[in-house]
Protein backbone atom coordinates (compact mmCIF):
# COMPACT_ATOMS: atom_id res chain seq x y z
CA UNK A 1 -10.94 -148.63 -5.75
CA UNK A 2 -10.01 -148.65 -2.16
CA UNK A 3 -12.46 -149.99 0.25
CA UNK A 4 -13.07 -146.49 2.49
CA UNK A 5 -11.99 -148.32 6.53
CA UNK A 6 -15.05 -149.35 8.44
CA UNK A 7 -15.91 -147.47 12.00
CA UNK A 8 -13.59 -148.07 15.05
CA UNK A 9 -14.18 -149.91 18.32
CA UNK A 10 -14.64 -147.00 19.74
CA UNK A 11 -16.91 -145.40 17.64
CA UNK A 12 -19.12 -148.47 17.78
CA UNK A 13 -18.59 -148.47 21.48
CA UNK A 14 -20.19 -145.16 21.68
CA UNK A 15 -22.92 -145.11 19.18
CA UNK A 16 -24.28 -147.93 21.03
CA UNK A 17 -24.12 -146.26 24.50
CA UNK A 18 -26.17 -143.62 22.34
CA UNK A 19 -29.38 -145.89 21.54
CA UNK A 20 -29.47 -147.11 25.35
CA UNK A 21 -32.71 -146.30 26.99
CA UNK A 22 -32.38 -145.94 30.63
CA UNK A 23 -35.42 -146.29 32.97
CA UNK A 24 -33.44 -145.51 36.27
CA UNK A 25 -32.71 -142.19 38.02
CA UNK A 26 -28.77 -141.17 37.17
CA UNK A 27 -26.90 -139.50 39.85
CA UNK A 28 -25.04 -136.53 39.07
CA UNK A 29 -21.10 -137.09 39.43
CA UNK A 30 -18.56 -134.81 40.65
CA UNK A 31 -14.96 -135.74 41.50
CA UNK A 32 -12.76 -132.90 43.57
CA UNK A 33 -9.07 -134.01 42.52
CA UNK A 34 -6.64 -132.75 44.53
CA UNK A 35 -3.17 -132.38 43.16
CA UNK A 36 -0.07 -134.01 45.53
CA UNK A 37 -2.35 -134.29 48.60
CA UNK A 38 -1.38 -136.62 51.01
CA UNK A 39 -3.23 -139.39 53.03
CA UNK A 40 -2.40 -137.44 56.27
CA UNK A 41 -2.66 -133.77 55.42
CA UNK A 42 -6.32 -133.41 55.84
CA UNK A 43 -7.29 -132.92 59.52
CA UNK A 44 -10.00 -135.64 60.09
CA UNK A 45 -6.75 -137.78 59.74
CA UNK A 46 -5.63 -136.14 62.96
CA UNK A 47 -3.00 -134.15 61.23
CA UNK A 48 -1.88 -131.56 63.87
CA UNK A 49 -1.57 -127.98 62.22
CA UNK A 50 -3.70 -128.37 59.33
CA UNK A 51 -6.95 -127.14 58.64
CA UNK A 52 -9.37 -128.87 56.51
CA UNK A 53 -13.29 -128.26 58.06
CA UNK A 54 -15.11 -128.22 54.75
CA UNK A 55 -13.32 -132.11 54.04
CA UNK A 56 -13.94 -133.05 57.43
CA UNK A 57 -17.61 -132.14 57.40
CA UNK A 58 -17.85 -134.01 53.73
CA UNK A 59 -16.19 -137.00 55.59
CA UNK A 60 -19.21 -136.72 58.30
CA UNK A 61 -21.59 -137.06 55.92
CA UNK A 62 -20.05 -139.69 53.68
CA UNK A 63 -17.96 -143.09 53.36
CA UNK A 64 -14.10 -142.20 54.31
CA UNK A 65 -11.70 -145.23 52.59
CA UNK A 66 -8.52 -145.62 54.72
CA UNK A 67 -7.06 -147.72 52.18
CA UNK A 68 -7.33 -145.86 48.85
CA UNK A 69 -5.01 -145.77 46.39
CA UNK A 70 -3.71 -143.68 43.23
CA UNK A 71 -2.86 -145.34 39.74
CA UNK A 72 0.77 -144.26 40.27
CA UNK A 73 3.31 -142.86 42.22
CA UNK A 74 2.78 -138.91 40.53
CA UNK A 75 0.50 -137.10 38.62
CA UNK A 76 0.38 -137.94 34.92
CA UNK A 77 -0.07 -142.03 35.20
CA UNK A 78 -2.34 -141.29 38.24
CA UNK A 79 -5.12 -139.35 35.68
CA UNK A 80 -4.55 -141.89 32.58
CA UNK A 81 -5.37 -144.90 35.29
CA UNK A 82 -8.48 -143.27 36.24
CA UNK A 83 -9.53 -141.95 33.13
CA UNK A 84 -9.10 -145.00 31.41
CA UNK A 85 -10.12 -147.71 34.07
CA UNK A 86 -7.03 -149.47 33.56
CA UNK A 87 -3.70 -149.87 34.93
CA UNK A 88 -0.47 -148.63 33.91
CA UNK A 89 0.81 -151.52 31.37
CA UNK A 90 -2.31 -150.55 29.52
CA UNK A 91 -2.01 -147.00 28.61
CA UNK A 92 2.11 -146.62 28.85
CA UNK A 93 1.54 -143.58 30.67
CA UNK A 94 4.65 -144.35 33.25
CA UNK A 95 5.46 -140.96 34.78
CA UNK A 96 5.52 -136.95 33.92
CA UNK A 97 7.80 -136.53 31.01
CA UNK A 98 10.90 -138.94 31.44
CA UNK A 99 10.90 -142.44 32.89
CA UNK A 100 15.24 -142.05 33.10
CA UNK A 101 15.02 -138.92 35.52
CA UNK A 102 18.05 -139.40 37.94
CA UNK A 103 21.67 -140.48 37.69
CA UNK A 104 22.12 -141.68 34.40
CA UNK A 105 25.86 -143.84 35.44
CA UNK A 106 23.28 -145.32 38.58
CA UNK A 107 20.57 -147.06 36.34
CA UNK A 108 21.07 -150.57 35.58
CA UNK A 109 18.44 -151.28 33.20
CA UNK A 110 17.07 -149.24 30.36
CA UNK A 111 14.15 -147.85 31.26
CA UNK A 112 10.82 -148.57 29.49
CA UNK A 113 9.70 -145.12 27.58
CA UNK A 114 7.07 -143.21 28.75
CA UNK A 115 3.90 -141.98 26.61
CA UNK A 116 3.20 -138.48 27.67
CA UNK A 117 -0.50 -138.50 27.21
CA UNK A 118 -3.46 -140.66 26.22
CA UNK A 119 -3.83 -141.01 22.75
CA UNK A 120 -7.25 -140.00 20.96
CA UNK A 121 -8.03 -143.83 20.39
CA UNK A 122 -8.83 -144.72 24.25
CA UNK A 123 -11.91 -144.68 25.56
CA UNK A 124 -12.14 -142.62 28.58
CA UNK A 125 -14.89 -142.52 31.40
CA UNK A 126 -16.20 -138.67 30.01
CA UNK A 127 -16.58 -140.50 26.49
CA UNK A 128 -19.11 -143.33 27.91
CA UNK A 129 -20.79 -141.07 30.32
CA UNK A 130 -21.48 -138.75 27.25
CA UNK A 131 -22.44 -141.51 24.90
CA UNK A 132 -24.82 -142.29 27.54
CA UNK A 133 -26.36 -138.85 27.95
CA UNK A 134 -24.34 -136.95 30.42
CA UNK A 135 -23.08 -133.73 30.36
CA UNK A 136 -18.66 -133.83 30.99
CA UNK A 137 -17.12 -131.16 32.14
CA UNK A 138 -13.33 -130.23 33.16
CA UNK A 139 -12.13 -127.77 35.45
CA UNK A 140 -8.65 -127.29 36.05
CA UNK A 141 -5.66 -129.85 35.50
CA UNK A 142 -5.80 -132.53 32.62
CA UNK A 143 -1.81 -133.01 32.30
CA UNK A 144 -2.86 -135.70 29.68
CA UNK A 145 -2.38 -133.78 26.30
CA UNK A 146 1.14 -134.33 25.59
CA UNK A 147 2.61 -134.99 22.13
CA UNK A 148 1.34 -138.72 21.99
CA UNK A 149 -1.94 -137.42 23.80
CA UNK A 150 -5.18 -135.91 23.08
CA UNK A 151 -7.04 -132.70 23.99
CA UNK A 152 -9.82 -133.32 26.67
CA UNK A 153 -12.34 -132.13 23.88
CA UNK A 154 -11.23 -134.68 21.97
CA UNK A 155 -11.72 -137.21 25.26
CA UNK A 156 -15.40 -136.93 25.98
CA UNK A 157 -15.34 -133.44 27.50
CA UNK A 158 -17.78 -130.85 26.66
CA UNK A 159 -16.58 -128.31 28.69
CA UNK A 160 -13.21 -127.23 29.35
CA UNK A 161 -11.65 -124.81 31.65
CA UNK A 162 -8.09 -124.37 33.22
CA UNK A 163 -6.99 -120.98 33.99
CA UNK A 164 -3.61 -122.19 34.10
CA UNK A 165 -3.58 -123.88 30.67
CA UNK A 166 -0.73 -124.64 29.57
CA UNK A 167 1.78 -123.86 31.58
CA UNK A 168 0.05 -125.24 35.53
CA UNK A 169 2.78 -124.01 36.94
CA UNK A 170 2.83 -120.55 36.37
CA UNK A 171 2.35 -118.20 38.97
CA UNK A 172 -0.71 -116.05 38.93
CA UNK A 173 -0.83 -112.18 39.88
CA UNK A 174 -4.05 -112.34 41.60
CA UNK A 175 -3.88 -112.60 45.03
CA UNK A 176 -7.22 -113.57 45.75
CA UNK A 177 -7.04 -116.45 43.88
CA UNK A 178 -3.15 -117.71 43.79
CA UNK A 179 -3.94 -121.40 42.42
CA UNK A 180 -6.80 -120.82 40.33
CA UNK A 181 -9.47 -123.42 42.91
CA UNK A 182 -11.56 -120.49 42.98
CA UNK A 183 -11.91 -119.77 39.42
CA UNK A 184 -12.00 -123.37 38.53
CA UNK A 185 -15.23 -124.24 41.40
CA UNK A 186 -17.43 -121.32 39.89
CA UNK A 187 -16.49 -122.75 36.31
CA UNK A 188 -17.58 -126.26 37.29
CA UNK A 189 -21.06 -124.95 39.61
CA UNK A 190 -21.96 -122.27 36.17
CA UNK A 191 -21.64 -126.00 34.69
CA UNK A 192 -23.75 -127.87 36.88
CA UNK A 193 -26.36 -125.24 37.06
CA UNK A 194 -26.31 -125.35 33.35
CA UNK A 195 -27.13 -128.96 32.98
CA UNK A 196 -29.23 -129.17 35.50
CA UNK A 197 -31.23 -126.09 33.80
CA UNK A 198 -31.34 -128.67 30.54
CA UNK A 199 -31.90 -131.49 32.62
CA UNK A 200 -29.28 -133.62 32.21
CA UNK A 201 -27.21 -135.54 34.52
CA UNK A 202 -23.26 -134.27 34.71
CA UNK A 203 -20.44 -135.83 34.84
CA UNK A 204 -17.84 -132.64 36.69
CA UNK A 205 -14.04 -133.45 37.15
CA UNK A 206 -13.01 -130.64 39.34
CA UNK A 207 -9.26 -131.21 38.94
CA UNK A 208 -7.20 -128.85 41.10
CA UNK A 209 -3.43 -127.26 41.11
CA UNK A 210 -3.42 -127.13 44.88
CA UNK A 211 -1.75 -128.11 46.43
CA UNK A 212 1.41 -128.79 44.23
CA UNK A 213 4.21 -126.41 44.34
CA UNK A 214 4.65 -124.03 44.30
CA UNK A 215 3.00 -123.70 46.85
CA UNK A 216 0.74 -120.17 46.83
CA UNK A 217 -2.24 -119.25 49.52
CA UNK A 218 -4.36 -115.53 49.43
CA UNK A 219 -2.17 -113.03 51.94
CA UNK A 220 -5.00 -113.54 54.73
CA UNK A 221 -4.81 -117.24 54.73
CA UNK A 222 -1.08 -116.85 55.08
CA UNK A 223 -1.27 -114.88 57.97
CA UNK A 224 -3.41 -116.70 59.82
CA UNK A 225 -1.12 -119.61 59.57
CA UNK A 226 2.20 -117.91 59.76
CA UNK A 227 0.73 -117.22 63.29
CA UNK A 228 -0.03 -120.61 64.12
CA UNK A 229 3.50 -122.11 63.17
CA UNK A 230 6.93 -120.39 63.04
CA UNK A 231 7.96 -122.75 60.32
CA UNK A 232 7.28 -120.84 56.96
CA UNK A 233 7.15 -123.99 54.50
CA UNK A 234 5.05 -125.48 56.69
CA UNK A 235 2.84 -122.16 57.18
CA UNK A 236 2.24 -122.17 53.31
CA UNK A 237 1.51 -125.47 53.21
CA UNK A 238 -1.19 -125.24 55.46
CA UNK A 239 -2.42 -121.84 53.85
CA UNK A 240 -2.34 -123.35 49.99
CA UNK A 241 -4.46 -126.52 51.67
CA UNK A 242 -7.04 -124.31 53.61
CA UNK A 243 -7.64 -122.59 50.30
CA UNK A 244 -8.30 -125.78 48.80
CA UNK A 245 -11.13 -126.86 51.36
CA UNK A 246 -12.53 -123.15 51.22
CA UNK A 247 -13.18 -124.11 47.63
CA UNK A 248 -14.62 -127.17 48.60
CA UNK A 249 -16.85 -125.45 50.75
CA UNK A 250 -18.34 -123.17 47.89
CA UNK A 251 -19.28 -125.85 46.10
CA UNK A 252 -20.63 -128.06 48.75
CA UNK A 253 -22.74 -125.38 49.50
CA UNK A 254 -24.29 -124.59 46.34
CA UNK A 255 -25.06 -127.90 45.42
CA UNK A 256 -27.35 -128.06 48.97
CA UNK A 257 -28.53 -124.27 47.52
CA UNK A 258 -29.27 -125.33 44.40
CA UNK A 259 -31.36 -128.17 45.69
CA UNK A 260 -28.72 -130.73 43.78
CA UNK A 261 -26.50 -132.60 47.12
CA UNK A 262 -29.02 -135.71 47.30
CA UNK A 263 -28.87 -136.49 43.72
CA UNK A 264 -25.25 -136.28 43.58
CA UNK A 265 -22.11 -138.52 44.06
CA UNK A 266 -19.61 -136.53 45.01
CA UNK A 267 -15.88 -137.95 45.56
CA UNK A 268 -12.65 -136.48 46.84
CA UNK A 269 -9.32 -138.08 46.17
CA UNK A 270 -6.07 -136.68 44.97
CA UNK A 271 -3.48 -138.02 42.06
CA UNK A 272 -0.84 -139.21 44.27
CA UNK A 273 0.77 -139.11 47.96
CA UNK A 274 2.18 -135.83 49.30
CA UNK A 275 5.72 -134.36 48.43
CA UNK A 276 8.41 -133.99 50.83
CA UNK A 277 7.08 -131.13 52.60
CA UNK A 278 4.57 -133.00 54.12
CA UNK A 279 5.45 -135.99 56.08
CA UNK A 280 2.99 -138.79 56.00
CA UNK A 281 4.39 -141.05 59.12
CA UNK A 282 3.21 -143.50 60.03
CA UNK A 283 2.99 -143.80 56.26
CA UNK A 284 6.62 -144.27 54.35
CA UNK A 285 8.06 -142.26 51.91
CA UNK A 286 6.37 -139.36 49.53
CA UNK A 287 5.05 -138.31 45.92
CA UNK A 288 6.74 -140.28 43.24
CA UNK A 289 7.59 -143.80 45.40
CA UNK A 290 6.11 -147.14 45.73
CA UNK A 291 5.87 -147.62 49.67
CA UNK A 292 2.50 -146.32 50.90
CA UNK A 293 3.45 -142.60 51.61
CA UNK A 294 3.55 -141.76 47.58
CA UNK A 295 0.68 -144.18 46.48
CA UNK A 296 -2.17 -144.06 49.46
CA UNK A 297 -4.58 -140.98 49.41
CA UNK A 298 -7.29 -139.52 51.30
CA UNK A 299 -10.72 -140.38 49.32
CA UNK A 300 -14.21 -139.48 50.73
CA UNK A 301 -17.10 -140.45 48.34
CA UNK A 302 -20.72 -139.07 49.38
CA UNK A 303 -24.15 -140.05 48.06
CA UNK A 304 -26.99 -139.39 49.68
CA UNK A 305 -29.51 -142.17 50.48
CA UNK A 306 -26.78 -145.11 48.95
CA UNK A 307 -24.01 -144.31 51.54
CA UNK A 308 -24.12 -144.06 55.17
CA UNK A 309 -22.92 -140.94 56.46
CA UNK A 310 -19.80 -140.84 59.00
CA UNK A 311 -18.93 -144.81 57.84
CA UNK A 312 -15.44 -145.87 57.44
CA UNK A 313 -13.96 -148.58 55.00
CA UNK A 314 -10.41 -150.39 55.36
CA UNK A 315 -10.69 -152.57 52.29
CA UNK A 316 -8.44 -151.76 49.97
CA UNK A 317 -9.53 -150.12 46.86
CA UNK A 318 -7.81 -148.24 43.52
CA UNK A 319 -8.81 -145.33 41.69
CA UNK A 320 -9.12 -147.50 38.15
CA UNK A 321 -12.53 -148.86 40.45
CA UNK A 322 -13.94 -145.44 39.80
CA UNK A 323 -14.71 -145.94 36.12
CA UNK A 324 -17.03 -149.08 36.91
CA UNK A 325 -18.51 -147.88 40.10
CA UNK A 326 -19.91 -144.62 37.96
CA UNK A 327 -21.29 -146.45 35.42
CA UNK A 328 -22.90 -149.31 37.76
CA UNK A 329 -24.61 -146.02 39.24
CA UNK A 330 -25.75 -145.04 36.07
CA UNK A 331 -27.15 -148.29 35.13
CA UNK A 332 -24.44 -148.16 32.08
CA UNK A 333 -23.31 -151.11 30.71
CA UNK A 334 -19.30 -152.02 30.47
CA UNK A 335 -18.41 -151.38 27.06
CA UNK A 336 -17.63 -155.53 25.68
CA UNK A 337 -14.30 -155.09 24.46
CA UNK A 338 -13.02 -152.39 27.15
CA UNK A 339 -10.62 -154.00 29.66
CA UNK A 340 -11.63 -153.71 32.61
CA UNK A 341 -8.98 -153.47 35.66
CA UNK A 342 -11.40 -151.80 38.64
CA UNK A 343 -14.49 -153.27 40.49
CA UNK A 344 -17.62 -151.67 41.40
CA UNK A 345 -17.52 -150.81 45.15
CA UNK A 346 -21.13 -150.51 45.39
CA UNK A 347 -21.19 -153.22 47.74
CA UNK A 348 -18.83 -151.52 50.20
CA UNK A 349 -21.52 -148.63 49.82
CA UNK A 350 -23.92 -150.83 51.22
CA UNK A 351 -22.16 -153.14 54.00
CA UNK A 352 -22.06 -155.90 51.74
CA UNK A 353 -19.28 -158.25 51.36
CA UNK A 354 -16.77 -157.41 48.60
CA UNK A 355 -14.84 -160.15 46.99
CA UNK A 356 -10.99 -159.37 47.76
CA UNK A 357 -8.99 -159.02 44.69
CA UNK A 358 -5.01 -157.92 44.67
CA UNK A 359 -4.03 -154.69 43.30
CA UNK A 360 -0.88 -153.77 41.53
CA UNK A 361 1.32 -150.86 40.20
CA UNK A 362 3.95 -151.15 37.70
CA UNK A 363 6.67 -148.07 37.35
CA UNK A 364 9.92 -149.52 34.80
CA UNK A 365 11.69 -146.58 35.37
CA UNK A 366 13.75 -143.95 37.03
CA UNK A 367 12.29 -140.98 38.86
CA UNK A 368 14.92 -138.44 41.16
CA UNK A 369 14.89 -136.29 44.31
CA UNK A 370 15.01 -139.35 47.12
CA UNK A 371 12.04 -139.24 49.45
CA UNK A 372 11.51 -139.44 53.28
CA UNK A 373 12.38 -142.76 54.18
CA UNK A 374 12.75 -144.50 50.95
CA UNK A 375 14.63 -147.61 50.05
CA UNK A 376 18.12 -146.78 51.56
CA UNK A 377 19.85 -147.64 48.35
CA UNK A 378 17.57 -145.08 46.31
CA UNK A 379 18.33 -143.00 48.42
CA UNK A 380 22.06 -143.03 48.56
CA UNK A 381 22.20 -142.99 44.58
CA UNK A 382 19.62 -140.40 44.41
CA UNK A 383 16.60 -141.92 43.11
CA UNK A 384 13.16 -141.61 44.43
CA UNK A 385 12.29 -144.78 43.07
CA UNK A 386 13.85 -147.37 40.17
CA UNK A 387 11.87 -149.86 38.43
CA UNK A 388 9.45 -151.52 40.60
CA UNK A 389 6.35 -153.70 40.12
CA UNK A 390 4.17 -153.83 43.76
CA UNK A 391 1.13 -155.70 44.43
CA UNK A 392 -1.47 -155.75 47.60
CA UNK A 393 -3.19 -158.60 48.41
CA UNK A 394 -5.54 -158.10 51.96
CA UNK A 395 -2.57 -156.89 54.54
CA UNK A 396 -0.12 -157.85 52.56
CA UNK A 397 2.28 -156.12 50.25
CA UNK A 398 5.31 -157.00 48.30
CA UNK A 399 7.62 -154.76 46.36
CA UNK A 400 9.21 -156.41 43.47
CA UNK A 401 12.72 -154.64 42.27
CA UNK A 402 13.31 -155.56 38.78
CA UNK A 403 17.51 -154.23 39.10
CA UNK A 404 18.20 -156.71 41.25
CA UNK A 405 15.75 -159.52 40.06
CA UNK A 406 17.25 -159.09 36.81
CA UNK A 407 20.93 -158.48 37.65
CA UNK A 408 21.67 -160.00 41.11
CA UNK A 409 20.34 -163.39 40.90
CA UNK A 410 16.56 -163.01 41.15
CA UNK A 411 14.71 -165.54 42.74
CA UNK A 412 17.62 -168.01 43.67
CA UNK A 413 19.48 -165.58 45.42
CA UNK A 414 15.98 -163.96 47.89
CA UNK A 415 16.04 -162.71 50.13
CA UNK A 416 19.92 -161.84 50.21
CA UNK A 417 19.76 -160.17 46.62
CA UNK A 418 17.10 -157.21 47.81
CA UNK A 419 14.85 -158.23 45.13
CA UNK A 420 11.93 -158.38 46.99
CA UNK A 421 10.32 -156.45 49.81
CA UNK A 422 7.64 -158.00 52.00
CA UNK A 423 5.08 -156.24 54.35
CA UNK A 424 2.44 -156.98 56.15
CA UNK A 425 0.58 -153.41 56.30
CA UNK A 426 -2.05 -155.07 58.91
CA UNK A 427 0.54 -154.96 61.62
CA UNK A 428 3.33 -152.76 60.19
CA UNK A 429 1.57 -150.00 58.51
CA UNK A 430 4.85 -147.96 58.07
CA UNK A 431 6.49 -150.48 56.26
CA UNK A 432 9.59 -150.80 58.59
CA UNK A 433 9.86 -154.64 58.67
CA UNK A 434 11.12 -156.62 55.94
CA UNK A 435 9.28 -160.16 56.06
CA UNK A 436 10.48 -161.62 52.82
CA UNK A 437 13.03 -163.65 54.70
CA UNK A 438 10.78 -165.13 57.84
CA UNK A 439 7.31 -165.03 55.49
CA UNK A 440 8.52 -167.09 52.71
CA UNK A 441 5.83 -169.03 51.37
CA UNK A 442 3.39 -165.88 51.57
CA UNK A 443 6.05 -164.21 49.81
CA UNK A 444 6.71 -166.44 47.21
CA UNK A 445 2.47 -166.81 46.58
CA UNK A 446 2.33 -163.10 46.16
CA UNK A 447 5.45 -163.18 43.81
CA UNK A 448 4.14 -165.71 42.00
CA UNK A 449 1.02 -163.93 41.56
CA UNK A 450 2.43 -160.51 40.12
CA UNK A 451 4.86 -162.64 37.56
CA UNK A 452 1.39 -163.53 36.33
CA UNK A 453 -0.34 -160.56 36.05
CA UNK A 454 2.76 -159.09 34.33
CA UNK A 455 2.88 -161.34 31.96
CA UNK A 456 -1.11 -161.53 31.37
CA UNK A 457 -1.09 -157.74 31.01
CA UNK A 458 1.51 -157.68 28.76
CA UNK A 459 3.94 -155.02 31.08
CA UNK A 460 6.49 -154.19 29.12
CA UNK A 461 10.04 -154.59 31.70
CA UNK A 462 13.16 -152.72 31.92
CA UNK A 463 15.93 -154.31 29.51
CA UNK A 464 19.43 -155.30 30.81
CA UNK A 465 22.38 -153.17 28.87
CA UNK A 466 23.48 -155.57 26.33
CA UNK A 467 27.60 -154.51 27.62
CA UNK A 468 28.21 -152.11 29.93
CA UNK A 469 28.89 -149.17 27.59
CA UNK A 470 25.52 -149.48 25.93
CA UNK A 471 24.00 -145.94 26.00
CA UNK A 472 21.24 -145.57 27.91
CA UNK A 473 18.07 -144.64 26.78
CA UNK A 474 17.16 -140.78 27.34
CA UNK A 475 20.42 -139.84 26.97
């Protein structure tokens, strides 16, 4: 007779999270996720048509990070990375749909294939927080369920709602409510209220459509901005984003109604940098690169009595440091045998020094439609990015371009091969000045330190064409 298989990790992970008995108070969670907002568009970043009062008064009354960053580039690595607490190598979650998007004569290297969702197996955030007695809820945008990837039932959630489901791109006929953020705040507050009502702490992902295109906004809001600025694009832009922070609003306001705002975390962030139709200067490039432009992003995180309100923070953090900050505030233990690839920013909550850590992306692929200000020779082949590896370490940030590192000589032939990209964001926030030639030695440290952290997290890299008529892969 066959021995029947014993329990998985992750069953044992979350039984145990089960038994725990927790003395402390548990905030309430709530993350508003944005979908292709940029690090300029909202106006406390001084942005000059936009209209964001409902963020801006959020920002007043919580911590504002200057220097936060998404998983990835675009949408669908962005949610695995901070859904999973770990970076890209881990979860093969590399971009939406194809990582060989773009010229296929113009790529070098065969790409690295993408998984198009998290599989069942992983343990997300909503599965601890629920093992540990929290309600999970999602409201809106998963983009996580593809053929290799599970429903968000199946992923800790108890609740799900997307009015857009499955197609969150199809245009809606109600005029009212264009990209669904209406529909999908009173889903998440009927939630909240709920929980509250049984007296248990939630965990609410408020996951938005707005503002990616297509770009839709309710007639009035249109108007009012279609008065404002003659350029249409532009005009909708600002309409779809207003819309956004009226949502906000509502819910902001019923959590101080409901008597629920000072035992509540509450974070805003979105999955990536903006698309073209926003420019991010000072910031480089857009949605779907590697220079700051398509990975920084507005994040705002409130809680009442832990933060100070109106504070600012430059340190650099990532969105996998959500998944251990939540559960430090929950007094939940990390889970033994989950990697962990974020840090608890508690102490930047408090004042308190942080220990300074380097954070990378890895993206061993192809993605199309060049950006504002991208890599000139991305550009001029039509590529918004090609495989890349990037780490930041305190000001400093190096781009590492695995074409030419692999093809054109790699390290024996830097700086002259283009392999790597030095910056030192401190003084040269744009990213206009190469320093891999005059900075050497800091640019050999921080190369040195990404080959490592490649190699420990087992990244799998792009693969040279055995001849030149090798077909490539995606074909």
């Amino acid at each position: 007779m066959n021995a029947k298989p014993g329990p998985s990790w992750k069953s044992i992970v979350l039984l145990f999270l089960a038994t725990l008995s927790v003395v402390i108070a548990r905030p309430n969670i709530v993350v508003v996720y944005a979908d292709d907002l940029g690090w300029k568009d909202p106006s406390y970043q001084g942005h000059p048509t936009h209209e964001t009062p409902r963020l801006d008064q959020l920002a007043a009354e919580a911590m504002v990070f200057q220097a936060a960053y998404a998983g990835a580039g675009n949408c669908a690595p962005s949610r695995a990375c901070l859904h999973s607490g770990t970076y890209t190598p881990r979860h093969g979650v590399y971009a939406v749909g194809s990582t060989t998007r773009g010229p296929k004569a113009s790529q070098r290297l065969i790409a690295v294939p993408n998984r198009s969702g998290l599989p069942e197996k992983t343990l997300t955030l909503a599965e601890v927080l629920r093992g540990a007695g929290y309600a999970t809820g999602l409201f809106g945008k998963w983009h996580l369920d593809g053929p290799e990837g599970a429903q968000p039932a199946d992923q800790g959630f108890d609740v799900v709602f997307d009015p857009r489901h499955p197609n969150p791109n199809l245009r809606r006929d109600e005029p009212d409510d264009p990209k669904g953020a209406f529909s999908i705040t009173r889903a998440a507050l009927e939630f909240m209220k709920r929980s509250r009502a049984e007296e248990k702490p939630f965990f609410a992902f408020v996951s938005h459509h707005a503002i990616h295109s297509t770009l839709e906004a309710r007639p009035a809001t249109l108007e009012r901005f279609e008065r404002k600025t003659p350029r249409k694009k532009a005009a909708l832009y600002a309409a779809c984003l207003a819309d956004l922070d009226t949502s906000l609003g509502i819910l902001l306001d019923a959590l101080d109604r409901e008597g629920m705002a000072r035992e509540t975390m509450v974070v805003f962030t979105s999955d990536n940098g903006a698309t073209n139709e926003s420019s991010q200067e000072p910031l480089r490039g857009n949605k779907g690169g590697y220079y700051e432009g398509g990975i920084r992003v507005p994040m705002v995180i409130r809680w009442p009595g832990k933060i100070e309100p109106g504070s600012r923070c430059g340190e650099p953090v990532h969105q996998v440091d959500l998944f251990p900050t939540f559960l430090a505030a929950a007094g939940i233990p990390w889970p033994e045998k989950h990697l962990m690839d974020g840090a608890d920013l508690a102490p930047l909550f408090a004042g308190e020094p942080f220990s300074s850590r380097a954070l990378f992306w890895h993206f061993p692929g192809y993605l199309d439609s060049p950006v504002r200000r991208g890599r000139p020779s991305d550009v001029d082949l039509g590529f918004r990015t090609r495989p890349v590896s990037v780490i930041r370490r305190g000001p400093w940030k190096l781009h590492l371009f695995h074409e030419e590192w692999l093809l054109d000589g790699g390290r024996a032939s830097i700086p002259g091969n283009g392999a790597v990209e030095l910056y030192h964001l401190g003084r040269d926030e744009g990213e206009r000045k190469d320093l891999a030639a005059d900075e050497s030695a800091k640019r050999d440290e921080l190369l040195d330190e990404l080959l490592l952290w490649l190699d420990k997290v087992d990244a799998p890299l792009p693969k040279v064409r055995e001849t030149p008529n090798t077909p490539l892969e995606g074909n």
